[in-house]
C-alpha atoms as a PDB file:
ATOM      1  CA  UNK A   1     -54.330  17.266 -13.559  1.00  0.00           C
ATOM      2  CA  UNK A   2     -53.333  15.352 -10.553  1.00  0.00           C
ATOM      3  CA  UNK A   3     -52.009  16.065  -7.183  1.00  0.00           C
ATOM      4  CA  UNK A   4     -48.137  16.435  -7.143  1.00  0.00           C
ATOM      5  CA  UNK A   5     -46.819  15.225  -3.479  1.00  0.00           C
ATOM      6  CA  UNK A   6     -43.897  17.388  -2.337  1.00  0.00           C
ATOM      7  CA  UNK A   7     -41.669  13.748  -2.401  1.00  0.00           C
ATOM      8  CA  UNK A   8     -42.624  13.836  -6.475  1.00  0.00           C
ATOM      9  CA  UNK A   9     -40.598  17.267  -6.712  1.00  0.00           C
ATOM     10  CA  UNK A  10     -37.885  16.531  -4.199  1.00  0.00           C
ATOM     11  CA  UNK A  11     -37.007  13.321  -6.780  1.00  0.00           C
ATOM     12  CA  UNK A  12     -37.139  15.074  -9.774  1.00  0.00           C
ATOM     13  CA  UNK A  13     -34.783  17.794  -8.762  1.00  0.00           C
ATOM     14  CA  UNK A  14     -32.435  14.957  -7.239  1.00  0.00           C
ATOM     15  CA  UNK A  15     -32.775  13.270 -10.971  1.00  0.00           C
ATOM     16  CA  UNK A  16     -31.626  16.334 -12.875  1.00  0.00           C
ATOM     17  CA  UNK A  17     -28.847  17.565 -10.252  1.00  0.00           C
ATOM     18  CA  UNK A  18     -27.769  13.675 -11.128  1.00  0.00           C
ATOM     19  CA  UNK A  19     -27.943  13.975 -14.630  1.00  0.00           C
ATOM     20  CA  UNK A  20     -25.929  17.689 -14.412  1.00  0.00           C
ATOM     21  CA  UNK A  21     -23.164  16.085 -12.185  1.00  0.00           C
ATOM     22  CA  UNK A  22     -23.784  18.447  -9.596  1.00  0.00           C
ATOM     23  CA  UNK A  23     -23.245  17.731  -5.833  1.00  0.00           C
ATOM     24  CA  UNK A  24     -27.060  17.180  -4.531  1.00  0.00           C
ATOM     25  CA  UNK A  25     -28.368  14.910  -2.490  1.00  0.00           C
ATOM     26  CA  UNK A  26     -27.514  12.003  -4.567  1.00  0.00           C
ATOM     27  CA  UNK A  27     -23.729  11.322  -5.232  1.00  0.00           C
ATOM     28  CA  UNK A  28     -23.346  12.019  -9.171  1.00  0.00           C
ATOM     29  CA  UNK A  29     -21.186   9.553 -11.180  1.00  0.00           C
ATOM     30  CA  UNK A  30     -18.357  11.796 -11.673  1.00  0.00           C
ATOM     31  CA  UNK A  31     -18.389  11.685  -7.820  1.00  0.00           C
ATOM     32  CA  UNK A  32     -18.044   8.436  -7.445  1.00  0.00           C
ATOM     33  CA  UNK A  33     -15.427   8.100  -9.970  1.00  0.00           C
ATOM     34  CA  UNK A  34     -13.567  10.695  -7.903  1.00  0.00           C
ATOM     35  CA  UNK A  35     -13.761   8.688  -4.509  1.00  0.00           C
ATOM     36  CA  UNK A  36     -12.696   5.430  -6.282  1.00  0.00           C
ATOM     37  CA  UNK A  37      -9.673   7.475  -7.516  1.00  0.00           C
ATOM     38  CA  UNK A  38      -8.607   8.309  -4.034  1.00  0.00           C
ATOM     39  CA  UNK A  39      -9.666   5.017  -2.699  1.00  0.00           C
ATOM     40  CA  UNK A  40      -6.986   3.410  -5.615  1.00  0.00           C
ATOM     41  CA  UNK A  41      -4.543   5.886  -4.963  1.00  0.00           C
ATOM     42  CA  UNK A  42      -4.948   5.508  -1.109  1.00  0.00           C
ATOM     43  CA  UNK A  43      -4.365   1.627  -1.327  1.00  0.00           C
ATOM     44  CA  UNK A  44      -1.642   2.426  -3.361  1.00  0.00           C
ATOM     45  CA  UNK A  45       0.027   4.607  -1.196  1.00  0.00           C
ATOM     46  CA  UNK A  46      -0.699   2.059   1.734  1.00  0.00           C
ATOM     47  CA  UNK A  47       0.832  -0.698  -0.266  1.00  0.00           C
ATOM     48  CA  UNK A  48       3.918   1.470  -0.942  1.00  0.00           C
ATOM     49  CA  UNK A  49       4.555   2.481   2.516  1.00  0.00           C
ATOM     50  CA  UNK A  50       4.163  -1.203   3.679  1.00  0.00           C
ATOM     51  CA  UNK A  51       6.542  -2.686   1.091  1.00  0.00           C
ATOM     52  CA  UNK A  52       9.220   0.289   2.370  1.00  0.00           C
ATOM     53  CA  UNK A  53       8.786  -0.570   5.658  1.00  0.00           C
ATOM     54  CA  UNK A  54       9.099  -4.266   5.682  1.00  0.00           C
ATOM     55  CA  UNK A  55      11.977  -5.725   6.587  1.00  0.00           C
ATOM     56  CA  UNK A  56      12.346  -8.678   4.849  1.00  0.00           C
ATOM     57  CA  UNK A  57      14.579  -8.715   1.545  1.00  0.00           C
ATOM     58  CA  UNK A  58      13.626  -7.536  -1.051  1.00  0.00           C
ATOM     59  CA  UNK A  59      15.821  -9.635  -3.332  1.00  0.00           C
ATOM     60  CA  UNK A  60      17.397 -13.339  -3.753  1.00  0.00           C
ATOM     61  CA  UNK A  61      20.726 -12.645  -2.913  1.00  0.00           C
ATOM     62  CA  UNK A  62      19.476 -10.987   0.376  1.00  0.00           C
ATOM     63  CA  UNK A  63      17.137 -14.109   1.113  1.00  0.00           C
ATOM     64  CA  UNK A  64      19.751 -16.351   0.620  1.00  0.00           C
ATOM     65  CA  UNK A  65      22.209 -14.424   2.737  1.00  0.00           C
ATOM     66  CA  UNK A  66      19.293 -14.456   5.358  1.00  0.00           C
ATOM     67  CA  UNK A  67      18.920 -18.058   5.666  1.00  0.00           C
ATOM     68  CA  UNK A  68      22.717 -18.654   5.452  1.00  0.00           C
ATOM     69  CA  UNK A  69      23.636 -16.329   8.470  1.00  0.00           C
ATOM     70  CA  UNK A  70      20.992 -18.074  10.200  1.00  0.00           C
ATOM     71  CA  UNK A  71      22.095 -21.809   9.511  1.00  0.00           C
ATOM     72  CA  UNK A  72      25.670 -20.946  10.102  1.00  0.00           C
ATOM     73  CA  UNK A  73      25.823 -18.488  12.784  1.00  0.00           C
ATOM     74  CA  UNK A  74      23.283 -19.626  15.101  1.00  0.00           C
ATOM     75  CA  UNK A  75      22.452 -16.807  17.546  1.00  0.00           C
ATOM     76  CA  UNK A  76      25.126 -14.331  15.494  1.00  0.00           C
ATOM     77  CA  UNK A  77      22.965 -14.241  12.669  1.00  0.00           C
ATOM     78  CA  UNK A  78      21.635 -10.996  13.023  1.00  0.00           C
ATOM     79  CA  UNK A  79      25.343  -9.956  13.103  1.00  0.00           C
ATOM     80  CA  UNK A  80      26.695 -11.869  10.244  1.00  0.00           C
ATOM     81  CA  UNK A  81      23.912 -10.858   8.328  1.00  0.00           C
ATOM     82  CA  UNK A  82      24.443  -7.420   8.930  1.00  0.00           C
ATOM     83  CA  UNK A  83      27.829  -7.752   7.985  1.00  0.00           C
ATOM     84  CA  UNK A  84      27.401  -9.723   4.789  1.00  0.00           C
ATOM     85  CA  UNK A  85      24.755  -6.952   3.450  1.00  0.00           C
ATOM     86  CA  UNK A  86      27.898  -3.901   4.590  1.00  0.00           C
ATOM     87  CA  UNK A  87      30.493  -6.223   3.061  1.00  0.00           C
ATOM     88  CA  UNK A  88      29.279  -7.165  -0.353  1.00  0.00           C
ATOM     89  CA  UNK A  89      27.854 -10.648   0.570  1.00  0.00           C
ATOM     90  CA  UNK A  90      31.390 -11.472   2.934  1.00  0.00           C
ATOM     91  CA  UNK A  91      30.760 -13.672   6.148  1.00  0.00           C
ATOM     92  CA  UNK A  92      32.391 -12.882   8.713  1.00  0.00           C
ATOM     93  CA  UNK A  93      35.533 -14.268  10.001  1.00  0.00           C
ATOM     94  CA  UNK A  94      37.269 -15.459  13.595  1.00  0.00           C
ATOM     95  CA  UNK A  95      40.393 -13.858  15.198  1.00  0.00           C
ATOM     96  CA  UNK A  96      42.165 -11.241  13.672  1.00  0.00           C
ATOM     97  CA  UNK A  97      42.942 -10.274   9.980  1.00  0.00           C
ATOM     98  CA  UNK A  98      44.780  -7.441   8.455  1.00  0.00           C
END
């Protein structure tokens, strides 16, 4: 019988703590699956949170409105814009209307 070295019996026990999917030394598969879950559902989350808090449009008819406020109403755009998104896509008008 040989010598078994003390780094022998540490690796052994590491292999079947592995092969239970228990937490030892070594990270078990289910483990890993597990932090790659959060990692997915983290970027997700990220991703979400950025698209909600970006402030470009979302859709065509915003874009559109966008780049038409700025052509037309030079340093009013932010303004017009604003006002086209409260009124239904309406531009603004001069003077006084009833």
């Amino acid at each position: 019988m040989g010598v078994i070295h003390a780094l022998q019996v540490i690796d052994e026990h590491q292999r079947c703590l592995h092969r239970r999917g228990s937490s030892g030394v070594l990270l078990s598969s289910s483990i890993i699956e597990n932090l790659t879950k959060e990692n997915e559902m983290f970027e997700m989350t990220f991703n979400g949170l950025v698209r909600l808090l970006d402030r470009t449009p979302s859709n065509r008819f915003e874009r559109e409105m966008l780049t038409f406020a700025k052509t037309e109403y030079g340093k009013d755009w932010q303004f017009a814009y604003q006002h086209m998104l409260d009124h239904a896509g309406k531009a603004p008008r001069m003077g006084v209307h009833e």
